[in-house]
Protein backbone atom coordinates (compact mmCIF):
# COMPACT_ATOMS: atom_id res chain seq x y z
CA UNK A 1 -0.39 22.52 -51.34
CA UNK A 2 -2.60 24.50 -48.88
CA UNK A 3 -0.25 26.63 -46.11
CA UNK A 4 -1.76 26.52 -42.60
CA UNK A 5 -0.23 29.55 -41.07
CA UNK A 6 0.24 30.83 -37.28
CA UNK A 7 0.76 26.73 -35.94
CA UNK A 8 3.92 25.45 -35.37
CA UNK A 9 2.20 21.94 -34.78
CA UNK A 10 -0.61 20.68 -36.35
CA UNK A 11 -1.97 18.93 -33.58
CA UNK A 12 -2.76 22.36 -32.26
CA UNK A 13 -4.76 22.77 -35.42
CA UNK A 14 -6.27 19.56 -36.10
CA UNK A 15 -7.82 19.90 -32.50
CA UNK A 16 -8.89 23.35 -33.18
CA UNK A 17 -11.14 21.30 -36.68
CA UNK A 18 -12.01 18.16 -34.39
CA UNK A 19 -13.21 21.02 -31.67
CA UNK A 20 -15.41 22.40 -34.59
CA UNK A 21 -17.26 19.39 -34.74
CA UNK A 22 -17.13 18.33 -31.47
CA UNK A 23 -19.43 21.23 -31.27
CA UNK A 24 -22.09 20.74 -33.68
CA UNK A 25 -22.72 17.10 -32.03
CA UNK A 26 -22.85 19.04 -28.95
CA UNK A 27 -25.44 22.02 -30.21
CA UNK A 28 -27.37 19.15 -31.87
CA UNK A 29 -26.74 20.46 -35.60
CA UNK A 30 -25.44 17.02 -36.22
CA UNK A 31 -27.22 14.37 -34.66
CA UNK A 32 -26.81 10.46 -34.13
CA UNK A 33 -26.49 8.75 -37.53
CA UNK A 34 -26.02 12.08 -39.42
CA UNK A 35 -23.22 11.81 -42.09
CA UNK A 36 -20.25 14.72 -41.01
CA UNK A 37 -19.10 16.58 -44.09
CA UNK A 38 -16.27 14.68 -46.45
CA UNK A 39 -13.08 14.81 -45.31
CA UNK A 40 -12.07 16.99 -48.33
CA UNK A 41 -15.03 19.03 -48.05
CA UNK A 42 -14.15 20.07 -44.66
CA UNK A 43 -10.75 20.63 -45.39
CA UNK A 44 -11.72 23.60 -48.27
CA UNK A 45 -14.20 24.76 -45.25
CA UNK A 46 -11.77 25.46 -42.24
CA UNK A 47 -8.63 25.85 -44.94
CA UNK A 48 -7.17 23.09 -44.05
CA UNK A 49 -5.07 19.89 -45.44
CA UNK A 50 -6.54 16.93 -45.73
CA UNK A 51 -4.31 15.49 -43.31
CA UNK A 52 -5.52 17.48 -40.87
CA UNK A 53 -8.72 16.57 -41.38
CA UNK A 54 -8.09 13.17 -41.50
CA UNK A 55 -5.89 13.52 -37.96
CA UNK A 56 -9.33 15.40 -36.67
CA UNK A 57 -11.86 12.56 -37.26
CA UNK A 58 -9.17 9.72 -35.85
CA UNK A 59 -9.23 12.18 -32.80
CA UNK A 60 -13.65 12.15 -32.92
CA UNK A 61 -13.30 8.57 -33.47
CA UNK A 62 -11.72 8.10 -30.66
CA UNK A 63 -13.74 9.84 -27.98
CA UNK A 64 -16.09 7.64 -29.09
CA UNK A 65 -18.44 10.94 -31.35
CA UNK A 66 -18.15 9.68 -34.85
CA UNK A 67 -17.67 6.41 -36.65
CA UNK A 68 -15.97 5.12 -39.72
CA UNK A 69 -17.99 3.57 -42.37
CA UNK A 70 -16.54 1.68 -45.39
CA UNK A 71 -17.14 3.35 -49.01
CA UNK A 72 -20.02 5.34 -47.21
CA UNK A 73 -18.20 8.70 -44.62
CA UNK A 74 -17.89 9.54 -41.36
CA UNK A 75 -20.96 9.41 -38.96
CA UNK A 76 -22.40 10.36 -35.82
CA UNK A 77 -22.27 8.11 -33.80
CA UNK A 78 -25.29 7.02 -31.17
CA UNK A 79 -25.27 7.74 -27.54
CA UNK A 80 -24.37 4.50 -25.46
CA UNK A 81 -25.82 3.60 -22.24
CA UNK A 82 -24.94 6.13 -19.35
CA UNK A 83 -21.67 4.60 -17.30
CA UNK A 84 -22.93 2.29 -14.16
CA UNK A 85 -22.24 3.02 -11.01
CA UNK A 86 -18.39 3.04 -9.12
CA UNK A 87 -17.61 -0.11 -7.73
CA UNK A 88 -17.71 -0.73 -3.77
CA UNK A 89 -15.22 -0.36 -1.64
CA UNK A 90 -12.83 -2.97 -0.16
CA UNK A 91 -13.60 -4.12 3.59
CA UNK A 92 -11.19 -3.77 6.12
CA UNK A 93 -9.12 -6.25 6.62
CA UNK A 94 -7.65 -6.97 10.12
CA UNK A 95 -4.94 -9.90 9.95
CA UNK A 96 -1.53 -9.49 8.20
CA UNK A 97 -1.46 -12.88 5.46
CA UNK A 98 1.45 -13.93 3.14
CA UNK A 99 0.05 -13.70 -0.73
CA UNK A 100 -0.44 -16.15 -2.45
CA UNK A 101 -1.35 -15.64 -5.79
CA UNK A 102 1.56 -17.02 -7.88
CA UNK A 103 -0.20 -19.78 -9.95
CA UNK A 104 -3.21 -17.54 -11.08
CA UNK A 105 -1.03 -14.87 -12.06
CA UNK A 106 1.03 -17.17 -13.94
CA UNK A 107 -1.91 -17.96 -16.32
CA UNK A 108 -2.61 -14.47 -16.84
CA UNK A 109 0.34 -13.96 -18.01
CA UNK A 110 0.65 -17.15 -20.16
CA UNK A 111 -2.16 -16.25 -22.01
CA UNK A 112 -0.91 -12.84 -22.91
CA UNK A 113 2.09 -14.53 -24.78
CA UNK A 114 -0.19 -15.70 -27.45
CA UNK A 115 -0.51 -13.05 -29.83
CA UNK A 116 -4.44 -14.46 -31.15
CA UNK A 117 -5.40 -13.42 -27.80
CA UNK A 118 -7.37 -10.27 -26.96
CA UNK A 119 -5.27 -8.72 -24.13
CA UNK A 120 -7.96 -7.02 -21.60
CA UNK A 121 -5.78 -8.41 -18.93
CA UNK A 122 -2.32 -7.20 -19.72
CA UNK A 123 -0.77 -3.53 -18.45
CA UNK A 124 0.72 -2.35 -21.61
CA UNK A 125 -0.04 -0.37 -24.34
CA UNK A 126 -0.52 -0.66 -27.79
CA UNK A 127 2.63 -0.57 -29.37
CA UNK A 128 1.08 2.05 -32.57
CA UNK A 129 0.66 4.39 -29.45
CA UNK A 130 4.35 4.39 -28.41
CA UNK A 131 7.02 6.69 -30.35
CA UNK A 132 8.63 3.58 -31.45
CA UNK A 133 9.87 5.11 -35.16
CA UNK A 134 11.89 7.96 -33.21
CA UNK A 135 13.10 6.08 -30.65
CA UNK A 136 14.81 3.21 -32.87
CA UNK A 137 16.20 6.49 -34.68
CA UNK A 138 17.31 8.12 -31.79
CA UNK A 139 18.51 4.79 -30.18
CA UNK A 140 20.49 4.10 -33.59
CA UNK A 141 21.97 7.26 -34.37
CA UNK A 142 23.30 7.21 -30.16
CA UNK A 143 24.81 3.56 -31.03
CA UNK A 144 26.94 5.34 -33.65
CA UNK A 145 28.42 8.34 -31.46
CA UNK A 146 28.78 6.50 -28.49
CA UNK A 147 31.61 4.63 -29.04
CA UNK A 148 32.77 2.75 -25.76
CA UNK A 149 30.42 4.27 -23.44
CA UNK A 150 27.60 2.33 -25.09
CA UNK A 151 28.83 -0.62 -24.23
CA UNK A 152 30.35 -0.26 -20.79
CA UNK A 153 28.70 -0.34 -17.17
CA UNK A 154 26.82 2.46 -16.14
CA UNK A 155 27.34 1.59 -12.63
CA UNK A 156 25.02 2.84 -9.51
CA UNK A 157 23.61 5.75 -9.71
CA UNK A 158 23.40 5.27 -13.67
CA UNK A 159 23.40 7.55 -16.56
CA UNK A 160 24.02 11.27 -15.20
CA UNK A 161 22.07 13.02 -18.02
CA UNK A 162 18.95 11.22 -17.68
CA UNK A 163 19.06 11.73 -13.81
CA UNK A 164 19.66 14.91 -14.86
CA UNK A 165 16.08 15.27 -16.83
CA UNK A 166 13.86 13.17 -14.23
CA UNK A 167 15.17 15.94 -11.83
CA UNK A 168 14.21 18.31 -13.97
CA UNK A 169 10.95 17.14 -14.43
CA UNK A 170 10.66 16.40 -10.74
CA UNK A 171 9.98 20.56 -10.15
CA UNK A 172 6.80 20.51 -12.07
CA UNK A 173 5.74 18.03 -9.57
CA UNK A 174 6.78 19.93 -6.65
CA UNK A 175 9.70 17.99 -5.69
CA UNK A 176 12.94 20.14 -7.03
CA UNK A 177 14.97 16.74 -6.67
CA UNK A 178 18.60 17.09 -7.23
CA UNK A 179 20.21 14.27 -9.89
CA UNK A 180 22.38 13.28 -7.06
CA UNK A 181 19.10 11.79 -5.67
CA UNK A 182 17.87 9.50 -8.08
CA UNK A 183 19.48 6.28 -9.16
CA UNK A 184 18.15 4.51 -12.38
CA UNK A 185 17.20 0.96 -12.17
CA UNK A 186 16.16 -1.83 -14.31
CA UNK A 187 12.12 -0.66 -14.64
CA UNK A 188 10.18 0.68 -12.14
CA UNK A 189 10.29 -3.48 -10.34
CA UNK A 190 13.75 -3.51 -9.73
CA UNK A 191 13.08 0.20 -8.58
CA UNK A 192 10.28 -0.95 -5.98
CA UNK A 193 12.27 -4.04 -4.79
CA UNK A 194 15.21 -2.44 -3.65
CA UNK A 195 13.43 0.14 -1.76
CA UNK A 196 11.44 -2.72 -0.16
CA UNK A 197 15.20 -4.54 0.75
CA UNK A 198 16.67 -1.43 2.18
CA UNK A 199 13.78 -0.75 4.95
CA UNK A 200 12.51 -4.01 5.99
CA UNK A 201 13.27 -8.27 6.14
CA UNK A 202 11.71 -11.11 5.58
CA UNK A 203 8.99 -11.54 8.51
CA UNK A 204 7.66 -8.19 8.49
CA UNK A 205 4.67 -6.52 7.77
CA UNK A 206 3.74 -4.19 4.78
CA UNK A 207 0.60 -1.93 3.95
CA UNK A 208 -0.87 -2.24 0.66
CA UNK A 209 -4.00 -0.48 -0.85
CA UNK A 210 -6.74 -2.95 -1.49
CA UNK A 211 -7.42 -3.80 -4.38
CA UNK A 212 -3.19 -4.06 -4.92
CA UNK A 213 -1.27 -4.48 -8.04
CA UNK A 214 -0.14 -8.03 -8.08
CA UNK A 215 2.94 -7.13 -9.29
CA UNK A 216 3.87 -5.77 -5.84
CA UNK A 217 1.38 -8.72 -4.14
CA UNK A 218 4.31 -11.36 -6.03
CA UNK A 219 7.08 -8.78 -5.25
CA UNK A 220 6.27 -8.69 -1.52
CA UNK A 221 6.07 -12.71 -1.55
CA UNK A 222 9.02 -13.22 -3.00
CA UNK A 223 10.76 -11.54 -0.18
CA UNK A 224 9.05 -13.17 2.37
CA UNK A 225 6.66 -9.93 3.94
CA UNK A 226 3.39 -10.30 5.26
CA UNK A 227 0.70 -7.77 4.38
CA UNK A 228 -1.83 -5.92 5.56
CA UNK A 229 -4.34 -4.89 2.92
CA UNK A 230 -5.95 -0.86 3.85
CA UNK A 231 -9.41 -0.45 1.42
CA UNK A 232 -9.13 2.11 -1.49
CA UNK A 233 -12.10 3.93 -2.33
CA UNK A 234 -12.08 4.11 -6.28
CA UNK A 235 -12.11 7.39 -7.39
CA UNK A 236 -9.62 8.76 -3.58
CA UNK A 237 -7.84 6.16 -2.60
CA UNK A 238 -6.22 4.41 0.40
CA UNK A 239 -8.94 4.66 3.61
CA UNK A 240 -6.14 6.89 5.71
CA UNK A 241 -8.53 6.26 8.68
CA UNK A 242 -8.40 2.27 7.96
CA UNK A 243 -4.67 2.63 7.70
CA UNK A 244 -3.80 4.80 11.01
CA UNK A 245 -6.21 1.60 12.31
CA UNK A 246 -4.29 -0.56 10.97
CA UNK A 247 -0.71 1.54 12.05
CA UNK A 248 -2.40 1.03 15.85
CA UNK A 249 -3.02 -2.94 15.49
CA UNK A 250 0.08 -4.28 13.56
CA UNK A 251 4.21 -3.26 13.74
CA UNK A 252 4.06 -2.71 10.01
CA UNK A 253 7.52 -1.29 8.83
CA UNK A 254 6.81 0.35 5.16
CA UNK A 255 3.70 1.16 3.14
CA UNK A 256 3.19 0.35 -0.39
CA UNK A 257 1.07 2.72 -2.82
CA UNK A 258 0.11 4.35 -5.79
CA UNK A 259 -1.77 7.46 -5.07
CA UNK A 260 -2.05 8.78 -8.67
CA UNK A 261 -4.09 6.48 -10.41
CA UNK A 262 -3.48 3.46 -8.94
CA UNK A 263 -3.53 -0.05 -11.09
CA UNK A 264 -5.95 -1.62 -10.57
CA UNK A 265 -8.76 1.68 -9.26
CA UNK A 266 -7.61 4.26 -11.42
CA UNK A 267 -8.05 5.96 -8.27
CA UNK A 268 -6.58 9.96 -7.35
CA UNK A 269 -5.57 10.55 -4.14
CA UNK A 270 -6.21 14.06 -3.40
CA UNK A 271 -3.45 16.52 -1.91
CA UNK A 272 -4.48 17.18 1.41
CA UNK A 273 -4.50 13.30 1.88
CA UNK A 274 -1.03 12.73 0.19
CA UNK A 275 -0.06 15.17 2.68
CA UNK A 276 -2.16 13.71 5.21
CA UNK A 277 -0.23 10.09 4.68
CA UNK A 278 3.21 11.36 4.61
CA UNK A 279 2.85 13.29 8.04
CA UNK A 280 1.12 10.06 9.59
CA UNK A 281 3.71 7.70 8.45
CA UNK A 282 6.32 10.73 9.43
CA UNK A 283 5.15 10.51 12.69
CA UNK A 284 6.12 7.19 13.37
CA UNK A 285 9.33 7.11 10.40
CA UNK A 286 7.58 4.42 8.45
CA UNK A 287 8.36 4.60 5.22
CA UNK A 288 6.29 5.38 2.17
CA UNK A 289 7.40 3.53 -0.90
CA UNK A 290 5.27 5.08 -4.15
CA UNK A 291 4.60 4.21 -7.37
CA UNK A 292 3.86 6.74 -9.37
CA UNK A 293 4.66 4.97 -13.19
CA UNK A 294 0.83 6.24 -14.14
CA UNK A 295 1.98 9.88 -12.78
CA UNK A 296 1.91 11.17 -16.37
CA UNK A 297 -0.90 9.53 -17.84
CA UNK A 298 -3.37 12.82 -16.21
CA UNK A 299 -6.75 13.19 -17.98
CA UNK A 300 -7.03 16.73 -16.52
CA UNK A 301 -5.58 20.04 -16.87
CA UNK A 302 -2.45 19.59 -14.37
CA UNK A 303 -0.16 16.59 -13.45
CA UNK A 304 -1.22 15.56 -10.04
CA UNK A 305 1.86 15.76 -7.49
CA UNK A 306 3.23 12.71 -5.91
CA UNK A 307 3.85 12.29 -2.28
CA UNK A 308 6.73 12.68 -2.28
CA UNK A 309 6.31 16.40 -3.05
CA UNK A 310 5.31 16.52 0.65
CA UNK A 311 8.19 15.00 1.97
CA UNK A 312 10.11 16.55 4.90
CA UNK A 313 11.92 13.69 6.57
CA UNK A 314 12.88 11.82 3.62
CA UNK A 315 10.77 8.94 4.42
CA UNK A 316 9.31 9.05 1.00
CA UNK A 317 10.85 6.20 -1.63
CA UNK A 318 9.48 7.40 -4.82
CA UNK A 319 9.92 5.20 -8.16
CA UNK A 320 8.42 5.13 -11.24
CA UNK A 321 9.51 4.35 -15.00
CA UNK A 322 9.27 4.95 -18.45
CA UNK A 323 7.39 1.42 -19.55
CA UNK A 324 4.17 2.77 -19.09
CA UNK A 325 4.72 5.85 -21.49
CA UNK A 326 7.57 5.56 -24.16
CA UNK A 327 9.20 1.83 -24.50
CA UNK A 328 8.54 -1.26 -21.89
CA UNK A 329 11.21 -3.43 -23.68
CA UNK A 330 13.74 -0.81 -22.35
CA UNK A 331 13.21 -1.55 -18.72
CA UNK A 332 14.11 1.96 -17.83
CA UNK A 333 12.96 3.24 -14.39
CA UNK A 334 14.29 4.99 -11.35
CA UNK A 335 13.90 5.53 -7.14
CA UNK A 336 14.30 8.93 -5.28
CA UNK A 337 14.96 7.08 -2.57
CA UNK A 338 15.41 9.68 0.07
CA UNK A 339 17.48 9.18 3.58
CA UNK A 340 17.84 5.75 1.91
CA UNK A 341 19.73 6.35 -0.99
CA UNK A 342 23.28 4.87 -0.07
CA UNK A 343 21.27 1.52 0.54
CA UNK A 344 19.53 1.45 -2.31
CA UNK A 345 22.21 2.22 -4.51
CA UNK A 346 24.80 -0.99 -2.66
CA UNK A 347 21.57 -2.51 -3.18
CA UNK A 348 21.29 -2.16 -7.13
CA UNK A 349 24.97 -2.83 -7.36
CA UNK A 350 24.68 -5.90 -5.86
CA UNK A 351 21.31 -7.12 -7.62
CA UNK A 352 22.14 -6.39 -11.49
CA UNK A 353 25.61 -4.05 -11.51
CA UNK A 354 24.08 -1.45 -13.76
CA UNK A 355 21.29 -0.57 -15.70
CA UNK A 356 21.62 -0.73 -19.54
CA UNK A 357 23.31 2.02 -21.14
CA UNK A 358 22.08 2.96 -24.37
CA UNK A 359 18.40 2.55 -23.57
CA UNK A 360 19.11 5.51 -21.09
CA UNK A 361 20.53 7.20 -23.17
CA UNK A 362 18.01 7.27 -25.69
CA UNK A 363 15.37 8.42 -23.07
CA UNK A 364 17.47 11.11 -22.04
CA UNK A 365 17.64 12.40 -25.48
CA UNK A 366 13.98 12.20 -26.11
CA UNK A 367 13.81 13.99 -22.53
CA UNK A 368 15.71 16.37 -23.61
CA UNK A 369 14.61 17.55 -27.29
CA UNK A 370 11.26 18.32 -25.58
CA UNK A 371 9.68 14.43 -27.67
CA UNK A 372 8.62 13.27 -24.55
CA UNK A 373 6.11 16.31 -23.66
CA UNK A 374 4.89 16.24 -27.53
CA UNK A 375 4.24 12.37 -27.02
CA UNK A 376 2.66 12.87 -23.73
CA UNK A 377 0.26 15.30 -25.06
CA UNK A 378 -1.39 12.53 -27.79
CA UNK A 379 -0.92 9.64 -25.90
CA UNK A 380 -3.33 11.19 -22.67
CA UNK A 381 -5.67 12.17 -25.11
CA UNK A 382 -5.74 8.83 -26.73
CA UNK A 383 -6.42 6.99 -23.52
CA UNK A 384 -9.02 9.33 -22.41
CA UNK A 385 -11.20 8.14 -25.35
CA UNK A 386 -9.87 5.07 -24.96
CA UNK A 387 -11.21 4.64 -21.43
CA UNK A 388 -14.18 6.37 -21.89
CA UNK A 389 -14.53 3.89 -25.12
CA UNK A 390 -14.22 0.86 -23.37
CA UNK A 391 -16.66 2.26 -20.12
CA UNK A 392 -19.23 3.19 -22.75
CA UNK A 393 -19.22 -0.74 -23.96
CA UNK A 394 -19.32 -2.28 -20.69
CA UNK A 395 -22.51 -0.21 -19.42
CA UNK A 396 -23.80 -1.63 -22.92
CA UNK A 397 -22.90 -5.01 -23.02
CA UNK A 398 -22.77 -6.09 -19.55
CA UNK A 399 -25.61 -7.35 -17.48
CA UNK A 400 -27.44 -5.03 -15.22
CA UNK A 401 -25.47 -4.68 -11.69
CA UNK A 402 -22.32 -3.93 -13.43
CA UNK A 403 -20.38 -1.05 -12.03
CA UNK A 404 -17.36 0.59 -13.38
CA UNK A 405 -15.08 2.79 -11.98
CA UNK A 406 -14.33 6.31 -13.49
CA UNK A 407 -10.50 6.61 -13.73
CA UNK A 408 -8.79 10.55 -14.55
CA UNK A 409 -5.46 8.85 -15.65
CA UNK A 410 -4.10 5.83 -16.47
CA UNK A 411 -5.70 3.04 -18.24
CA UNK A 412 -7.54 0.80 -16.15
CA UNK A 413 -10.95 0.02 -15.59
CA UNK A 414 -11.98 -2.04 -12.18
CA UNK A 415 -15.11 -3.41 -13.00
CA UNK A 416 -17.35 -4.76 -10.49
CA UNK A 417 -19.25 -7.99 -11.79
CA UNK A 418 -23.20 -8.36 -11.20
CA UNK A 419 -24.14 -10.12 -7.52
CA UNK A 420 -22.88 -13.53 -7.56
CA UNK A 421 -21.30 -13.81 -10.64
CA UNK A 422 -17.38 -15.53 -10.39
CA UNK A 423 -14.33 -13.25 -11.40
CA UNK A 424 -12.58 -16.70 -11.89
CA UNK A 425 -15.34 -18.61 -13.48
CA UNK A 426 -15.48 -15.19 -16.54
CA UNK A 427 -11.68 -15.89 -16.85
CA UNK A 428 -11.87 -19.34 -17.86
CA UNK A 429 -14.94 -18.87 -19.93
CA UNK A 430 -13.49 -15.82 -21.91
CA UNK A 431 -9.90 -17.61 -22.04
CA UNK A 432 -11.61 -20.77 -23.75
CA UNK A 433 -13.03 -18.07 -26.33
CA UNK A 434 -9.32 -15.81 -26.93
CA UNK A 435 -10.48 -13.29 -24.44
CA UNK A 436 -7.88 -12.50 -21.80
CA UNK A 437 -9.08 -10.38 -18.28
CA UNK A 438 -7.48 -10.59 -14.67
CA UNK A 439 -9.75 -11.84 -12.48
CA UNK A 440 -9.98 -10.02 -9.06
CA UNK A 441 -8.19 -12.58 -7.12
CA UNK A 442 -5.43 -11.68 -8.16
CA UNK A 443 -5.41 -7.99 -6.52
CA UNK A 444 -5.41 -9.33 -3.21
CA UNK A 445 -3.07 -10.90 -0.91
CA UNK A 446 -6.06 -13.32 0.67
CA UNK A 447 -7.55 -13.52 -2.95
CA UNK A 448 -10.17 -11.52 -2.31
CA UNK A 449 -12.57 -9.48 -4.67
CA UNK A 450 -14.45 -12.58 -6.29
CA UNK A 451 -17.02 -10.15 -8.05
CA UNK A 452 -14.33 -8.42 -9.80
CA UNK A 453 -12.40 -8.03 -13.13
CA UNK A 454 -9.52 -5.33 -14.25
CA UNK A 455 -9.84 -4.33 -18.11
CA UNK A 456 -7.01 -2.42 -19.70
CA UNK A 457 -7.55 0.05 -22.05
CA UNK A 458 -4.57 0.14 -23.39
CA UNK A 459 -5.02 -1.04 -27.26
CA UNK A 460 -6.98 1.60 -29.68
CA UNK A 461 -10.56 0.97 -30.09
CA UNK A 462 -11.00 -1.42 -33.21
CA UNK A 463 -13.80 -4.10 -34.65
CA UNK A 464 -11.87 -6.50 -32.63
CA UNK A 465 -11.96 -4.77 -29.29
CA UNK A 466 -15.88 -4.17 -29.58
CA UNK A 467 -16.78 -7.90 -30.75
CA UNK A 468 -14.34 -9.30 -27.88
CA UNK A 469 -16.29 -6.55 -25.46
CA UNK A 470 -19.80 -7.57 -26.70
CA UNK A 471 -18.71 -11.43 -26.10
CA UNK A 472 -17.69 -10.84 -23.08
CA UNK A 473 -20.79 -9.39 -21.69
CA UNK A 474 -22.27 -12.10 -22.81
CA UNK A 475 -20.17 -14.47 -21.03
CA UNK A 476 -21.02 -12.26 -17.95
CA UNK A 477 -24.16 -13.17 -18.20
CA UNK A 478 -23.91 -17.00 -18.56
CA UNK A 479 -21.54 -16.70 -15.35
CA UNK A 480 -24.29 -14.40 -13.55
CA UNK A 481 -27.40 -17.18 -14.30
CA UNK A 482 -25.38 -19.93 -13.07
């Protein structure tokens, strides 16, 4: 068996191979439909395993450079058409409106509970990109050693050790929280909902970026708010000069946003905005409740700082989760809630007593053993080529006037439909052929963005993914002519 010395781990190496190639595609030594030396061949050039090898072209395959082909190699593969345009930005809009989205967003999700469905419409990731194997391990192996704490409430603020990691992660962010500041909730929902309850009541008004995740669109309906929606640009973010508008017009009492990444955009807001926001709302103690559950999911060298990390008043109700990177069936998120702590905490008690034990403590001890940061690493750079994958397909397949935007995190793509074509007319087109979207509708509180469609990229790229992309394009089309 070959020794490959000076790496601890081999994804180190097997980037160091897939970089080698990378390369020659680049320099034009290996051009479209060339066939890439064997994988063994390789492997006796760069004195590697096979494995490694192997784990290099998945990587290739991925970013979309070479291709798989049955009984025959690996290949390069062809340039696709260059990625359209960014989608337009929202309008302003100028009245406060209760949403009402509830039944469409009901058949989205309907449809994603049948598994022959291709889920382009769902948030979620594949579940072969999640450390599932370790985590059932880890999860089993706590069950054992527990004994009664397993099984017993972890009452408000929750499980010390894994408040305990988040603030330890928290001063990479520029936050330095203290565990006595975060409370662990029942995903990063619950976590949102009670910071809406503790700083405002049914009547008032709440800021949203526009497009908005429905999630919070159904979230702020259910308690009876009224929102104003404040246009996002797609690659920055909320219009701050629309919302200090808006702040003028309207008595709105909390604003609602993701600024890294935000689902559906993709959009970054940069720092000197984030800071920007927090001193406006600061200036009139309105408070900022962020999401920032796509935080991690950075394409670029550096995780982007929340607002929060700006935050001098304690105005800033940050909440996020772990459903987006390691297990969604654990329902494992937490708030920072700020001045508001004490509230949200009575709050939690009072909604669902405590949040599971033993799925906290399982995150906490893949937290801690440093699994987390090694997961991180391969999952961003599978949705990277993942996202770029799926871009690459829609400037293909789709009918000129398509525009996409460009996301650096996450793993959404807001695609903007061809003049006059129907967001809601696609759905029902694509759903009648096992094609699942979410129409743009649904990202608005007055059901706006007609022209529109979210995508996830959130399943690897298979045969499956590019037939259902190619049909869908199609079905564009038909929907366009009509």
């Amino acid at each position: 068996m070959q020794q490959e010395i000076g790496v601890e781990d081999g994804s180190l190496l097997y980037e160091r191979v897939a970089s080698h190639v990378a390369g020659l595609i680049e320099r034009g030594t290996l051009r479209a439909g060339d066939r890439i030396p064997s994988v063994r061949r390789l492997s006796r050039q760069q004195g590697v395993s096979v494995a490694t090898v192997l784990q290099a072209y998945l990587h290739l395959e991925n970013r979309g450079l070479i291709e798989a082909r049955p009984q025959s190699g690996h290949y390069v593969r062809a340039r696709k058409a260059p990625v359209p345009p960014e989608p337009r930005s929202a309008r302003a809009c100028t009245t406060a409106s209760r949403p009402s989205i509830e039944s469409l967003v009901a058949k989205v999700y309907g449809a994603l509970r049948d598994p022959s469905i291709v889920p382009f419409g769902g948030g979620f990731l594949g579940p072969e990109l999640l450390p599932t194997d370790r985590l059932n391990r880890t999860l089993s192996t706590i069950a054992r050693s527990a004994g009664g704490a397993g099984v017993a409430y972890d009452l408000p603020p929750g499980l010390l050790a894994l408040r305990r990691q988040i603030a330890r992660r928290s001063i990479e962010w520029g936050c330095a929280l203290s565990a006595d500041e975060v409370v662990t909730t029942v995903g990063a929902m619950e976590a949102l909902h009670l910071c809406l309850r503790a700083v405002t009541r049914p009547g008032d008004t709440v800021a949203v970026e526009s497009p908005a995740y429905y999630g919070l669109l159904r979230l702020l309906a259910s308690l009876g708010m009224r929102v104003i929606e404040i246009p996002a640009h797609p690659r920055t973010g909320m219009d701050l000069g629309a919302l200090a508008e808006a702040l003028g017009r309207h008595k709105i009492r909390a604003v609602m946003a993701i600024p890294n990444f935000n689902n559906p955009l993709g959009s970054l807001m940069p720092d000197e905005a984030k800071e920007e926001l927090v001193e406006m709302l600061g200036r009139r103690d309105i408070p900022l409740i962020e999401d920032d559950i796509y935080g991690d999911l950075y394409f670029g060298e550096e995780r982007p700082r929340p607002a929060k990390a700006f935050d001098r008043r304690g105005l800033v109700m940050l909440c996020s989760s772990f459903s987006k990177t390691v297990a969604p069936g654990y329902r494992v998120g937490w708030a920072a809630p700020g001045r508001f702590r004490e509230e949200v905490e009575q709050l939690k008690f009072a909604q669902s007593v405590a949040t599971a034990t033993l799925p906290q403590m399982a995150v906490a001890d893949f937290l801690d053993n440093g699994g987390y940061d090694h997961h991180l690493r391969a999952l961003r750079r599978r949705l990277a080529a993942q996202v770029e994958r799926m871009s690459e397909a829609v400037a293909e397949h789709f009918p000129p006037g398509t525009r996409v935007s460009r996301p650096a995190g996450g793993f959404m793509l807001w695609v903007e439909l061809p003049p006059g074509t129907s967001a809601l007319a696609l759905f029902e087109r694509a759903l009648a052929r096992g094609i699942s979207i979410a129409p743009g509708p649904i990202f608005s509180a007055k059901q706006r963005f007609s022209g529109y469609i979210r995508l996830s990229c959130g399943l690897p790229w298979s045969d499956l993914l590019d037939n259902a992309i190619r049909a869908l394009g199609r079905l564009c089309a038909e929907c366009s002519s009509i």
